[in-house]
N, C-alpha and C. Protein backbone atom coordinates (compact mmCIF):
# COMPACT_ATOMS: atom_id res chain seq x y z
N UNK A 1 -54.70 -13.82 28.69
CA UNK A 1 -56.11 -13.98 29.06
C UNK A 1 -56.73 -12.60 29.32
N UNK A 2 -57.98 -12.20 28.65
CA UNK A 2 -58.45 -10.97 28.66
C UNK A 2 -59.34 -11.21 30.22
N UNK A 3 -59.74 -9.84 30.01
CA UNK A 3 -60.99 -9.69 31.55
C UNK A 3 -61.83 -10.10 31.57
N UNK A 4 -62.78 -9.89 30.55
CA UNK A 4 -63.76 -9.67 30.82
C UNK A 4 -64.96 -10.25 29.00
N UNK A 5 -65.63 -11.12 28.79
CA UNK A 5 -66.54 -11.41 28.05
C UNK A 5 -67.55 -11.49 28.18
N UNK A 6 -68.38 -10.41 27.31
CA UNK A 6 -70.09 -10.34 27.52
C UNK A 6 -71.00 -11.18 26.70
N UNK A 7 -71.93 -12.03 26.96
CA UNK A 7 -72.76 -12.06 26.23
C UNK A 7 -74.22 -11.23 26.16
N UNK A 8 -74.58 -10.57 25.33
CA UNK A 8 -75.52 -10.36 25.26
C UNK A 8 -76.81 -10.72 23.93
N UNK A 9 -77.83 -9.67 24.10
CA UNK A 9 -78.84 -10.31 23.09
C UNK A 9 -79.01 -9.89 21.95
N UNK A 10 -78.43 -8.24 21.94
CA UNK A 10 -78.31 -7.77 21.30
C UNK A 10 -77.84 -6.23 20.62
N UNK A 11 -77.70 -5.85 19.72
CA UNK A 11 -77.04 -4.63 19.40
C UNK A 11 -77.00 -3.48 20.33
N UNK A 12 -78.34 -2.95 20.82
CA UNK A 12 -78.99 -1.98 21.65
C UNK A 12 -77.74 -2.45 23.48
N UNK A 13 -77.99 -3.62 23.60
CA UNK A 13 -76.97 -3.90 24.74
C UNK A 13 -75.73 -3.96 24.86
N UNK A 14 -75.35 -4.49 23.50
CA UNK A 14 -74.02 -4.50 23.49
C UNK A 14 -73.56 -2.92 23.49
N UNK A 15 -74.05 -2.03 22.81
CA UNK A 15 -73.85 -0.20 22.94
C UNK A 15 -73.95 -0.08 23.98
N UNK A 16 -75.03 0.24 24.89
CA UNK A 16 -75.16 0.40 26.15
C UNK A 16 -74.26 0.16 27.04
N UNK A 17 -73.75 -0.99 27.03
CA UNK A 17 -72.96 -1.40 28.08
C UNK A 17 -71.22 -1.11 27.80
N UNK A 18 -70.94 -1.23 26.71
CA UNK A 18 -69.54 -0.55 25.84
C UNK A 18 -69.35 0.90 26.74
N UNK A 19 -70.57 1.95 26.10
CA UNK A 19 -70.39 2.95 26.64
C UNK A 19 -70.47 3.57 28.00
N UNK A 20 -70.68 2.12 29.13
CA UNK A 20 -70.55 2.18 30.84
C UNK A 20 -68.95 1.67 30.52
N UNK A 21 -68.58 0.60 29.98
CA UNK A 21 -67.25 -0.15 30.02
C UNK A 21 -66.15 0.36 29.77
N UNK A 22 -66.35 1.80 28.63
CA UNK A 22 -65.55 2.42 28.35
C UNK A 22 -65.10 3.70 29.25
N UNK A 23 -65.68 4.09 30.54
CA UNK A 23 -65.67 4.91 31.50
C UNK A 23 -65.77 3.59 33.20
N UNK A 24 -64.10 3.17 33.11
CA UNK A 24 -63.79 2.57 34.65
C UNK A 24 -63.90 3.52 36.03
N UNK A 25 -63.74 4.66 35.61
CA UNK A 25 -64.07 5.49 36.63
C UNK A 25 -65.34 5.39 37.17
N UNK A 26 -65.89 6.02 36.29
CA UNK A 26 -67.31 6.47 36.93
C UNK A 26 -67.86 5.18 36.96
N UNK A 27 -67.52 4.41 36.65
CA UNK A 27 -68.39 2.96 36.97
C UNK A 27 -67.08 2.66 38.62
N UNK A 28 -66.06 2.85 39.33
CA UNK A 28 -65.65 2.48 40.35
C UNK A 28 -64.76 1.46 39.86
N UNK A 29 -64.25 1.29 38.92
CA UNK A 29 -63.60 -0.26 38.59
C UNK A 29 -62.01 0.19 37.98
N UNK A 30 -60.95 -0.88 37.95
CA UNK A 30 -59.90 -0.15 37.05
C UNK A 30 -60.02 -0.72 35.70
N UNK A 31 -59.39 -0.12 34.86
CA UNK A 31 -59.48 -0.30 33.55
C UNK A 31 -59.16 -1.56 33.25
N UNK A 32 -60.16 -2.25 32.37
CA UNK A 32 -60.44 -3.82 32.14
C UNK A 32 -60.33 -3.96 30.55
N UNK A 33 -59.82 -5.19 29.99
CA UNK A 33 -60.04 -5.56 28.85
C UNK A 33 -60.74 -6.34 28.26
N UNK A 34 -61.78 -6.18 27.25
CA UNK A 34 -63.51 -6.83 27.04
C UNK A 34 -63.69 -6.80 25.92
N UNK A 35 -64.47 -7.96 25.51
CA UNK A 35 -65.26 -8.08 24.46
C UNK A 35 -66.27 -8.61 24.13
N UNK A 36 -67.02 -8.14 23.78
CA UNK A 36 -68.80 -8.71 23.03
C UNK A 36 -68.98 -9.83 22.30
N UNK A 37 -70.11 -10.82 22.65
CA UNK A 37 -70.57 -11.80 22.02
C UNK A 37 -71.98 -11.45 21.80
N UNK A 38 -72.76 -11.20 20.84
CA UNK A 38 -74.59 -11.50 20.36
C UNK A 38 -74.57 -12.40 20.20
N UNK A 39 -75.73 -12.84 20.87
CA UNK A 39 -76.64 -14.06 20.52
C UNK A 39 -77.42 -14.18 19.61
N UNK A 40 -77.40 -15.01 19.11
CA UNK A 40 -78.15 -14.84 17.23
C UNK A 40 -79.46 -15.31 17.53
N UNK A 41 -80.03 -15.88 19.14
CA UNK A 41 -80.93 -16.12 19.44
C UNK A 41 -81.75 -15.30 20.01
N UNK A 42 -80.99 -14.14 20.34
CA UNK A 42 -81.48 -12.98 21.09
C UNK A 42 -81.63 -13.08 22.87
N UNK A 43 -82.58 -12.44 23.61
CA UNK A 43 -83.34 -12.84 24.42
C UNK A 43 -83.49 -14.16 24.95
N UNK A 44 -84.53 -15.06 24.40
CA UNK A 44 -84.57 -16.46 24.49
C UNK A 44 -83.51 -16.87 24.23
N UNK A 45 -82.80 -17.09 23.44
CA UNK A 45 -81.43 -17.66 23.33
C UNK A 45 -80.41 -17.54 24.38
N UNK A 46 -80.14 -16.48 24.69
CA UNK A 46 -79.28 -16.13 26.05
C UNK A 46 -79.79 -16.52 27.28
N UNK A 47 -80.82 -16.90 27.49
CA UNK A 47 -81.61 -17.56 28.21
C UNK A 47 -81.54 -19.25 28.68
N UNK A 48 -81.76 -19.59 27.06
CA UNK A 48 -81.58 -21.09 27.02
C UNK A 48 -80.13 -21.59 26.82
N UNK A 49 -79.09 -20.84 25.95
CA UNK A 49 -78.43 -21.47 26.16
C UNK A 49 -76.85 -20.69 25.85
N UNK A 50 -77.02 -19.22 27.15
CA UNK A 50 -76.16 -18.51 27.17
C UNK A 50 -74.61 -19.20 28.10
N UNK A 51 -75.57 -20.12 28.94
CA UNK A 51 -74.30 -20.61 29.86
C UNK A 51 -73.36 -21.46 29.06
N UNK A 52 -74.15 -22.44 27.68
CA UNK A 52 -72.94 -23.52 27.28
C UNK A 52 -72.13 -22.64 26.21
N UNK A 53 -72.90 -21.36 25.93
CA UNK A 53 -71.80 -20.32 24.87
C UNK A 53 -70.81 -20.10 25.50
N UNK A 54 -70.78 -19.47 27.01
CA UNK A 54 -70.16 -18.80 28.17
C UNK A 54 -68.67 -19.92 28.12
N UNK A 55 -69.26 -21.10 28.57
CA UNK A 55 -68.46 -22.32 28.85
C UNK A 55 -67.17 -22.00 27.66
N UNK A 56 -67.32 -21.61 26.74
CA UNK A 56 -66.43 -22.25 25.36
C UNK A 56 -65.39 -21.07 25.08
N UNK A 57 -65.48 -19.88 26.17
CA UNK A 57 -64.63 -18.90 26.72
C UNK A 57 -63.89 -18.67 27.71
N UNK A 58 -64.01 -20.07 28.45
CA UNK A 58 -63.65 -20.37 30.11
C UNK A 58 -62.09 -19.84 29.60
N UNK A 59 -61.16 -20.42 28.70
CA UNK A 59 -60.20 -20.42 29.03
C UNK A 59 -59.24 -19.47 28.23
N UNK A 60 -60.08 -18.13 27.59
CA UNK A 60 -59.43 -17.07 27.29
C UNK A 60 -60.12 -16.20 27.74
N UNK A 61 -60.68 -15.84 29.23
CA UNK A 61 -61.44 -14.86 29.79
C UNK A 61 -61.35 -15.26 30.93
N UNK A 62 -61.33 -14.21 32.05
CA UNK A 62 -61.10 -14.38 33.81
C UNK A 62 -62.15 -14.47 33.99
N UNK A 63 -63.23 -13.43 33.61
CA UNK A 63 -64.38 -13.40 33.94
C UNK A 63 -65.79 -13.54 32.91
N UNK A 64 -66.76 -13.42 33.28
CA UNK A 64 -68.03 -13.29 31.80
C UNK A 64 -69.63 -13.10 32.72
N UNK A 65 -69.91 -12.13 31.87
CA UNK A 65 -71.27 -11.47 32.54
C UNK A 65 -72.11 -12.05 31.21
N UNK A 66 -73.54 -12.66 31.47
CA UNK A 66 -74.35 -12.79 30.73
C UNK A 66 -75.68 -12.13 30.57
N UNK A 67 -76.17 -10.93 30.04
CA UNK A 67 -76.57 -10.65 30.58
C UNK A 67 -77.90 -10.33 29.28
N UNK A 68 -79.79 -10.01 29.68
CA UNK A 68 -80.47 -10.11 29.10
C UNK A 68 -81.94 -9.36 29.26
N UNK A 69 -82.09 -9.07 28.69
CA UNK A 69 -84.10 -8.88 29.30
C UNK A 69 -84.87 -9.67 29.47
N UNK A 70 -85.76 -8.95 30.71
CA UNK A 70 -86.38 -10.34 31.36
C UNK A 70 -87.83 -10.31 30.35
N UNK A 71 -88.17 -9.03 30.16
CA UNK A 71 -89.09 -9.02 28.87
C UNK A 71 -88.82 -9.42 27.65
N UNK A 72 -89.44 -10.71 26.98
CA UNK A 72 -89.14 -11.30 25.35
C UNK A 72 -88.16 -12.67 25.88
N UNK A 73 -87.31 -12.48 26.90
CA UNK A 73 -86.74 -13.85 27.25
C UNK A 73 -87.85 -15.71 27.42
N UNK A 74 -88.68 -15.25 27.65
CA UNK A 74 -89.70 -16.14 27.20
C UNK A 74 -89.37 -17.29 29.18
N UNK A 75 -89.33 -16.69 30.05
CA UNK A 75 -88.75 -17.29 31.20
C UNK A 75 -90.01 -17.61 32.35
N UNK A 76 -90.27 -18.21 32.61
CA UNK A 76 -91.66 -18.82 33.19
C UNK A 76 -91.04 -18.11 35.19
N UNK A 77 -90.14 -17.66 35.18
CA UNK A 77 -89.77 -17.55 36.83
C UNK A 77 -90.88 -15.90 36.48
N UNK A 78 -90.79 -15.78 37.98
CA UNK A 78 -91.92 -14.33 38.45
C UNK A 78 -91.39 -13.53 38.47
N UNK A 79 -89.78 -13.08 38.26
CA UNK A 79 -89.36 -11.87 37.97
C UNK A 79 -87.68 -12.37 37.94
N UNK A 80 -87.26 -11.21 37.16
CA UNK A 80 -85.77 -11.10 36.91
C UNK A 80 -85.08 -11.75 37.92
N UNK A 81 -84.89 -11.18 39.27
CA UNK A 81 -84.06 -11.87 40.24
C UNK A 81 -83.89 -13.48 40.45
N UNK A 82 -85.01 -13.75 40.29
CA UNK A 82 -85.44 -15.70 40.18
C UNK A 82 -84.68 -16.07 39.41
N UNK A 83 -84.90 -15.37 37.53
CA UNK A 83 -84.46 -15.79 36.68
C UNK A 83 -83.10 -15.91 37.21
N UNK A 84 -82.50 -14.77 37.44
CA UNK A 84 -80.63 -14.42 37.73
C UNK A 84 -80.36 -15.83 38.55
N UNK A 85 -80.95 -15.74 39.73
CA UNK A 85 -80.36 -17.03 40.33
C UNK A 85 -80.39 -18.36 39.80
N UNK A 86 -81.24 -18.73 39.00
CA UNK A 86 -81.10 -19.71 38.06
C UNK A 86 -79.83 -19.78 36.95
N UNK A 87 -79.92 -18.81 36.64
CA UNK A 87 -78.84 -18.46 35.20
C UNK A 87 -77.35 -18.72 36.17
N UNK A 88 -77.17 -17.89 37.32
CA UNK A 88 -76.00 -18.05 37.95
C UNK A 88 -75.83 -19.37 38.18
N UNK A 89 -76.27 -20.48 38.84
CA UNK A 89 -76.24 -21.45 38.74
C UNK A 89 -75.76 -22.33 38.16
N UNK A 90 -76.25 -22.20 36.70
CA UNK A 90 -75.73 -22.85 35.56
C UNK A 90 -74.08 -22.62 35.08
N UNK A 91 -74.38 -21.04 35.33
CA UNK A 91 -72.49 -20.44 35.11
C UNK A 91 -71.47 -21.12 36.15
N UNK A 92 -71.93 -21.17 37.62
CA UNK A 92 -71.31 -21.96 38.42
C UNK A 92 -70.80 -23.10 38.14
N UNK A 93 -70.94 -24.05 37.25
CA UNK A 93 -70.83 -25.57 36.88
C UNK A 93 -69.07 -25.10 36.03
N UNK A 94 -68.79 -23.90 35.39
CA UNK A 94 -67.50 -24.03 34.54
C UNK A 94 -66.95 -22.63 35.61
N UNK A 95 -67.41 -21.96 35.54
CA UNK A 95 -66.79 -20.52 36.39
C UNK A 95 -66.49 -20.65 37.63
N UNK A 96 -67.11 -20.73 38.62
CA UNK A 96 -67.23 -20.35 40.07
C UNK A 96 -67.81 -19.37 40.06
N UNK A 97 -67.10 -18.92 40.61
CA UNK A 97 -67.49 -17.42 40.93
C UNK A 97 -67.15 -16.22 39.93
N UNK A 98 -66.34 -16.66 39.15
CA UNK A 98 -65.99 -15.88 37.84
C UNK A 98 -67.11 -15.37 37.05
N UNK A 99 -68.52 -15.85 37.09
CA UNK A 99 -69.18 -15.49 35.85
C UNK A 99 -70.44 -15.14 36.87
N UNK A 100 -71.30 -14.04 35.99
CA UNK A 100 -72.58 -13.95 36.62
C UNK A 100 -73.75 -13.12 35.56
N UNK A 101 -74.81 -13.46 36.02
CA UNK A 101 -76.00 -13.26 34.82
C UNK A 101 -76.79 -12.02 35.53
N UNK A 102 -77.05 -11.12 34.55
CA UNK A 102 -77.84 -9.60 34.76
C UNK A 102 -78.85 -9.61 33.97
N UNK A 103 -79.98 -10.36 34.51
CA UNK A 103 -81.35 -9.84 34.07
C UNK A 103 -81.91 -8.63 34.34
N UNK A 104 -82.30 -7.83 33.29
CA UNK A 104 -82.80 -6.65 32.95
C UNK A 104 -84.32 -6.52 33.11
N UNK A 105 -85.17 -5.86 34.16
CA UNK A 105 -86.31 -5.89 34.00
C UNK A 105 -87.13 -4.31 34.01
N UNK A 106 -87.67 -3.97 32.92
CA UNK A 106 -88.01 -5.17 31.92
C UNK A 106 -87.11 -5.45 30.48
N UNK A 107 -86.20 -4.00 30.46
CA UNK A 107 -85.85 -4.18 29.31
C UNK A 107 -84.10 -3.60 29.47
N UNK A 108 -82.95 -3.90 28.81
CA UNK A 108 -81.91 -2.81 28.90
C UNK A 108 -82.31 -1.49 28.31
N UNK A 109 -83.40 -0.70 27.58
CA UNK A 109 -83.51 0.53 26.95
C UNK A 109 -83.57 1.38 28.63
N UNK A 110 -84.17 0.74 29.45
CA UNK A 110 -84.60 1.42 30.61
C UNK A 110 -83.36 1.97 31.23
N UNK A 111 -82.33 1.77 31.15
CA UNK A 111 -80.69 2.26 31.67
C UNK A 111 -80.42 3.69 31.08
N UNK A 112 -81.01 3.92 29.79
CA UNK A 112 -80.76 4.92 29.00
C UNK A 112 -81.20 6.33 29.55
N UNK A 113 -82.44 5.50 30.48
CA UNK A 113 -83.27 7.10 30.73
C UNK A 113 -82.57 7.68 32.19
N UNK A 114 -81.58 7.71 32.21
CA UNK A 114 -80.83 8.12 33.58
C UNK A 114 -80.70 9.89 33.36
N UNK A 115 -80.34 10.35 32.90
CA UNK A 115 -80.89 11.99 32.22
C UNK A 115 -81.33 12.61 31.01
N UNK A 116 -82.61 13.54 31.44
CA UNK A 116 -83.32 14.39 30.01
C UNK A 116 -82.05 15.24 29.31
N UNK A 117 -80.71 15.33 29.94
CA UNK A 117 -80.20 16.24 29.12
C UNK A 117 -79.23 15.68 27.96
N UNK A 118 -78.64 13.86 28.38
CA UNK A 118 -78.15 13.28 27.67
C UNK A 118 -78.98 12.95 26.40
N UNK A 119 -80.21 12.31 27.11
CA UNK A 119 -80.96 11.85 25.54
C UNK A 119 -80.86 12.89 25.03
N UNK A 120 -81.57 14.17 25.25
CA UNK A 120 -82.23 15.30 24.26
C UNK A 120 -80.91 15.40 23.27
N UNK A 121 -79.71 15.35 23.97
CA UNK A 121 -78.61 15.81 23.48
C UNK A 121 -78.25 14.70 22.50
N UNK A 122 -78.41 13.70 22.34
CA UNK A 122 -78.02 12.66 21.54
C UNK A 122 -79.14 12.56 20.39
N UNK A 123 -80.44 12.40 21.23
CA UNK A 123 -80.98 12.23 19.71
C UNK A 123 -81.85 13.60 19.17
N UNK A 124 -80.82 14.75 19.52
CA UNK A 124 -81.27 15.90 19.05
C UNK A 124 -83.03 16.56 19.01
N UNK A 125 -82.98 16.29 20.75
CA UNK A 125 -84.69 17.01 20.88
C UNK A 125 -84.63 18.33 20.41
N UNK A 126 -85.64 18.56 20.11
CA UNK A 126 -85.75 20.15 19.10
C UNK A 126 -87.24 20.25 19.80
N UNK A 127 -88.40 19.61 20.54
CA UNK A 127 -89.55 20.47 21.04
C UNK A 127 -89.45 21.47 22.18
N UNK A 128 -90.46 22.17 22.04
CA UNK A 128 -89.81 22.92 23.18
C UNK A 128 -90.41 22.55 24.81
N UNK A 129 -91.16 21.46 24.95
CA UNK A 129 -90.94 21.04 25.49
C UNK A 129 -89.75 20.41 26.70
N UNK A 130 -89.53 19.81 27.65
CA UNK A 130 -88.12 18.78 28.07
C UNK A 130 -89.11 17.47 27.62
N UNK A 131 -88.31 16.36 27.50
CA UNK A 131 -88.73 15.59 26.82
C UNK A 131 -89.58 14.09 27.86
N UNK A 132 -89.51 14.42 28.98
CA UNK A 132 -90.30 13.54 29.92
C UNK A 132 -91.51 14.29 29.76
N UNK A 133 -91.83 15.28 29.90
CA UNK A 133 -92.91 16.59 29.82
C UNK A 133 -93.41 15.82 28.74
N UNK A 134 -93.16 15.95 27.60
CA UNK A 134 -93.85 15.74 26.11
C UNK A 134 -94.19 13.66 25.98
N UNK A 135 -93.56 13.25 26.70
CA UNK A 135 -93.83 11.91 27.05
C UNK A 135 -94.99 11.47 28.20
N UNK A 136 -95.21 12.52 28.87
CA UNK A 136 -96.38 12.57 29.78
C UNK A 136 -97.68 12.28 28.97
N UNK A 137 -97.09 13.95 27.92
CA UNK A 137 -98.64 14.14 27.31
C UNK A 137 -98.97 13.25 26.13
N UNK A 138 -98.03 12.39 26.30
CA UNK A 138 -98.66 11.42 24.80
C UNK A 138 -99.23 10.51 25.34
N UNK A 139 -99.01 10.37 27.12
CA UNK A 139 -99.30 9.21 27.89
C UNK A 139 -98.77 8.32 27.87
N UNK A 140 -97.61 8.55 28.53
CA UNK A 140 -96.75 7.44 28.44
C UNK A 140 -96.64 7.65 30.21
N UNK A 141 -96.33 6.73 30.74
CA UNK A 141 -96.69 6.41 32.61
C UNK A 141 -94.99 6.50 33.06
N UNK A 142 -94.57 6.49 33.96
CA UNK A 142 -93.43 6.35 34.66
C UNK A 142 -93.40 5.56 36.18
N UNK A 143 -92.10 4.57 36.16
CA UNK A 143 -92.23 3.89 37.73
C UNK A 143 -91.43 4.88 38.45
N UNK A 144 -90.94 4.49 39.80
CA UNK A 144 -90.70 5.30 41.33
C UNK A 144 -89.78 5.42 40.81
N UNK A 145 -89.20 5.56 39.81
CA UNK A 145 -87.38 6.15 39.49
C UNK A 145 -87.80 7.35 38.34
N UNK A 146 -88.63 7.19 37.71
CA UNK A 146 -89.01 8.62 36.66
C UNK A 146 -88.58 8.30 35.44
N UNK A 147 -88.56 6.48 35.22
CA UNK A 147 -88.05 5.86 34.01
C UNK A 147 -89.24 5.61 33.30
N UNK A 148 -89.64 5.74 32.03
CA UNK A 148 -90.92 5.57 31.37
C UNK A 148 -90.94 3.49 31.37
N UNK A 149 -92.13 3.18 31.83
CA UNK A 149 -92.45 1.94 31.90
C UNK A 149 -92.57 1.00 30.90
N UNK A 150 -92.89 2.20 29.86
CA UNK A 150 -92.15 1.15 28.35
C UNK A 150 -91.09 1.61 28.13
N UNK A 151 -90.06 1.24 28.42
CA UNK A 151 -88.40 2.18 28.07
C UNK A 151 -88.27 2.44 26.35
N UNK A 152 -88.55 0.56 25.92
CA UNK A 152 -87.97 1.25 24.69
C UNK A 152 -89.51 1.62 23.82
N UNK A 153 -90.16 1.27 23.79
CA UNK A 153 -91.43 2.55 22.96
C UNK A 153 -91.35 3.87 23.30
N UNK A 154 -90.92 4.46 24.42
CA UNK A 154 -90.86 5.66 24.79
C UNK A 154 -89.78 6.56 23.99
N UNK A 155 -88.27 5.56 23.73
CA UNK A 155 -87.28 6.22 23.01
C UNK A 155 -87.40 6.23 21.50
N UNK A 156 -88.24 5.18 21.44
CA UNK A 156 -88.52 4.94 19.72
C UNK A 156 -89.35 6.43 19.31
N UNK A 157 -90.71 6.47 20.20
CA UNK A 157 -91.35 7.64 19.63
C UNK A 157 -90.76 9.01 19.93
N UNK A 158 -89.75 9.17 20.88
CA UNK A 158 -88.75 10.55 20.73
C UNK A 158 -88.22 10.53 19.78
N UNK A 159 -87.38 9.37 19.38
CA UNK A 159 -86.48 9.22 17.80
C UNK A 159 -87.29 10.44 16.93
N UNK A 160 -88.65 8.92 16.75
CA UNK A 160 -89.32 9.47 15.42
C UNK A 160 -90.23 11.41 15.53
N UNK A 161 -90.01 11.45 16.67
CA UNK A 161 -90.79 13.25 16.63
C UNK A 161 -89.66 14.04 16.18
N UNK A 162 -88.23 13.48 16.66
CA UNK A 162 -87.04 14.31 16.65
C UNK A 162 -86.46 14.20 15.09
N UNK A 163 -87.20 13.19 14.36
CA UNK A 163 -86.67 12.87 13.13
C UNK A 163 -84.98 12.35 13.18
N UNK A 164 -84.91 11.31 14.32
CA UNK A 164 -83.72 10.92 14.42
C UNK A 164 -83.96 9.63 13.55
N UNK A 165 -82.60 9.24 13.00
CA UNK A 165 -82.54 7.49 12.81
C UNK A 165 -82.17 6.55 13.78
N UNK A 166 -83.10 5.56 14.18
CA UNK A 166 -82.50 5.00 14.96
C UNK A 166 -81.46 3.92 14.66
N UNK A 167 -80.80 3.57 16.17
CA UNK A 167 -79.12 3.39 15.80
C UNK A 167 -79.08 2.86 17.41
N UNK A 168 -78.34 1.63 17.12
CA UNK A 168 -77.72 1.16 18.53
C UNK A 168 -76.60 1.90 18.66
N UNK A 169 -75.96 2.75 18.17
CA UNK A 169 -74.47 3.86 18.41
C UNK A 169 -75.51 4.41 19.04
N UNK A 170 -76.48 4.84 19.48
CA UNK A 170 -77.34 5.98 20.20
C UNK A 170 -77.37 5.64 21.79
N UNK A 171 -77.44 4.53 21.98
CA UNK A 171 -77.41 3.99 23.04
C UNK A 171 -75.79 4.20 23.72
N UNK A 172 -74.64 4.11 23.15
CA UNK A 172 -73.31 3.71 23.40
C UNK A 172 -73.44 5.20 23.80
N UNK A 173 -73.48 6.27 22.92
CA UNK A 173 -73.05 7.88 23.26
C UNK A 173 -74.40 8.02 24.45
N UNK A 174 -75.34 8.02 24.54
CA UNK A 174 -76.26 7.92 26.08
C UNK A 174 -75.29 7.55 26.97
N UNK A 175 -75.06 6.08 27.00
CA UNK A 175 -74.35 5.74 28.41
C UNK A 175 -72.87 6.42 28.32
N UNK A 176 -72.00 6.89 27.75
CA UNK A 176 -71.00 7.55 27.30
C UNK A 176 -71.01 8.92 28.32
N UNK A 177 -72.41 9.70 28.36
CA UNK A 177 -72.84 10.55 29.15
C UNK A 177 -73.43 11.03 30.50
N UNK A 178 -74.51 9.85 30.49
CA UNK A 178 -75.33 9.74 31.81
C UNK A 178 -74.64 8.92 33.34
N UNK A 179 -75.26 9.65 34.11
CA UNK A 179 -74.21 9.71 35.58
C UNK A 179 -74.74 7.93 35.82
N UNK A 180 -73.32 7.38 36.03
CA UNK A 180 -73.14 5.86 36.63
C UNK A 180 -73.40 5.89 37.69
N UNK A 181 -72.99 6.73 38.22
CA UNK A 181 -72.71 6.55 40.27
C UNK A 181 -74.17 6.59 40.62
N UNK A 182 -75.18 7.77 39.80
CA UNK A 182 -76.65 8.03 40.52
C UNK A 182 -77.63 6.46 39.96
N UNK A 183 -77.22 6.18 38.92
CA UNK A 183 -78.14 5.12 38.40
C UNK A 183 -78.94 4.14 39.35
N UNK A 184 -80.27 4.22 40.23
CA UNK A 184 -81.17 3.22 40.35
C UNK A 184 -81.48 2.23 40.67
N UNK A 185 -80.96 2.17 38.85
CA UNK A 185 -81.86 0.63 38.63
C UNK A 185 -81.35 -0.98 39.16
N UNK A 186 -81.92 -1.46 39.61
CA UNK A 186 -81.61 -2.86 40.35
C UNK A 186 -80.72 -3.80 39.71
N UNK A 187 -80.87 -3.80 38.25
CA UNK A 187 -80.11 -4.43 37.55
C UNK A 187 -79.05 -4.38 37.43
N UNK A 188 -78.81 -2.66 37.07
CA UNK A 188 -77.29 -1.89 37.07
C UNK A 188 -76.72 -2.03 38.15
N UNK A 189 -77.16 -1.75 39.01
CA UNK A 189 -76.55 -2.00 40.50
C UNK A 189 -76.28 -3.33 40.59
N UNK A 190 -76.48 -4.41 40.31
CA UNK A 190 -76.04 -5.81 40.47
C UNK A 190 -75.08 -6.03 39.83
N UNK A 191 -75.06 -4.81 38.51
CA UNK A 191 -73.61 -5.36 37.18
C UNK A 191 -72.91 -4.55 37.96
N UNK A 192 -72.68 -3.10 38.57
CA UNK A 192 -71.84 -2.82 38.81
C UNK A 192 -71.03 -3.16 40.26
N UNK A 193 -71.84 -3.54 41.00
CA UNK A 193 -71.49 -4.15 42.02
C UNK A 193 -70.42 -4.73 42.02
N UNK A 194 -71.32 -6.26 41.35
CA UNK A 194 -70.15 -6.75 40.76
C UNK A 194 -68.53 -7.24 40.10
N UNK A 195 -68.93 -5.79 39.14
CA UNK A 195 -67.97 -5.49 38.74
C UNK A 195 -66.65 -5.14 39.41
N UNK A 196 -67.13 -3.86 40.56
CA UNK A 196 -66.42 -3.57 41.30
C UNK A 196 -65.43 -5.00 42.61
N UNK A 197 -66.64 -6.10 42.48
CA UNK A 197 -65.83 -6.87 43.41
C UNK A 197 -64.63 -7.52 42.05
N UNK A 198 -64.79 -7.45 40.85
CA UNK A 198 -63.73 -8.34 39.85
C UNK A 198 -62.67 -7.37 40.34
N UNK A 199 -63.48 -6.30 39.55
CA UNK A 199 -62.01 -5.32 39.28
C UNK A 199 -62.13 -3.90 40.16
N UNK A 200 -61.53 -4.20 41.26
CA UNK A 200 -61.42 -2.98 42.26
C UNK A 200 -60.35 -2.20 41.23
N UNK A 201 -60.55 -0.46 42.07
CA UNK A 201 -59.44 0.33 41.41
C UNK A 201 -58.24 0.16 42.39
């Protein structure tokens, strides 16, 4: 029986989170064994009906994180946390306590922006600018963490100035780099939390 099964919505998450999964350290956890499920429904799909996918892994997995954006999920609750407690709920009926749901608000791209020196370095900034600077002046806004409020339009139009291709591998080498322990965001902090209560070191 493996550790650990994710569902997510899609490519961009499944990278992201690989490249936290693949560093137990700096995430606080001991080394776990995991694997990825996409939802061919995306978003909404993981939404509606991530728990009866979850279910049909009960019994070659200890544990299973489901996890999604609360933006495009199509979810009538008033914010991510609502959603989560609902979603947990549902996991409760086959798991217990084994399984738990990480709504992303608003998006998983927003995890990425944890340092200007990882992105620049990944998707090869060349202005001379730093690259929050040059995201100012296109007008792009930032919340109380210094994360651009559209996460992923913000990385799309660095791509395209930097003449990068975009690539969910872009996301995997980001989190591959950027500091776990300082990360923020409410969401992350709930997965890793978490995590840490499955799999202490």
């Amino acid at each position: 029986m493996k550790d650990l099964v994710l569902l997510v919505a899609d490519k961009n998450a499944h990278f992201a989170l690989k490249g936290a999964l693949v560093r137990p350290e700096a995430l606080g956890i001991a080394p776990i064994e995991f694997e990825f499920r996409v939802h061919p429904g995306r978003d909404g799909g993981v939404r509606k009906t991530g728990s009866d996918a979850l279910a049909r892994e009960h019994r070659r997995f200890k544990h299973a994180l489901l996890v999604l954006d609360f933006e495009g999920c199509g979810s009538n609750r008033p914010n991510a946390e609502d959603l989560e407690t609902q979603l947990d709920l549902r996991l409760k009926e086959i798991w217990q306590s084994a399984a738990k749901s990480v709504v992303i608000e608003p998006e998983v791209d927003v995890w990425i922006w944890g340092s200007d020196n990882a992105v620049e370095d990944v998707i090869e900034w060349h202005s001379g600018k730093r690259l929050r600077e040059w995201l100012r002046d296109e007008g792009y806004t930032f919340d109380e963490n210094d994360k651009p409020t559209r996460p992923k339009e913000a990385i799309e139009a660095a791509l395209k100035f930097a003449g990068t291709p975009r690539s969910s591998a872009l996301y995997q080498r980001i989190a591959e780099k950027i500091s776990l322990s300082r990360c923020a965001d409410s969401a992350f902090l709930r997965l890793r939390n978490q995590l840490r209560e499955w799999f202490p070191r």
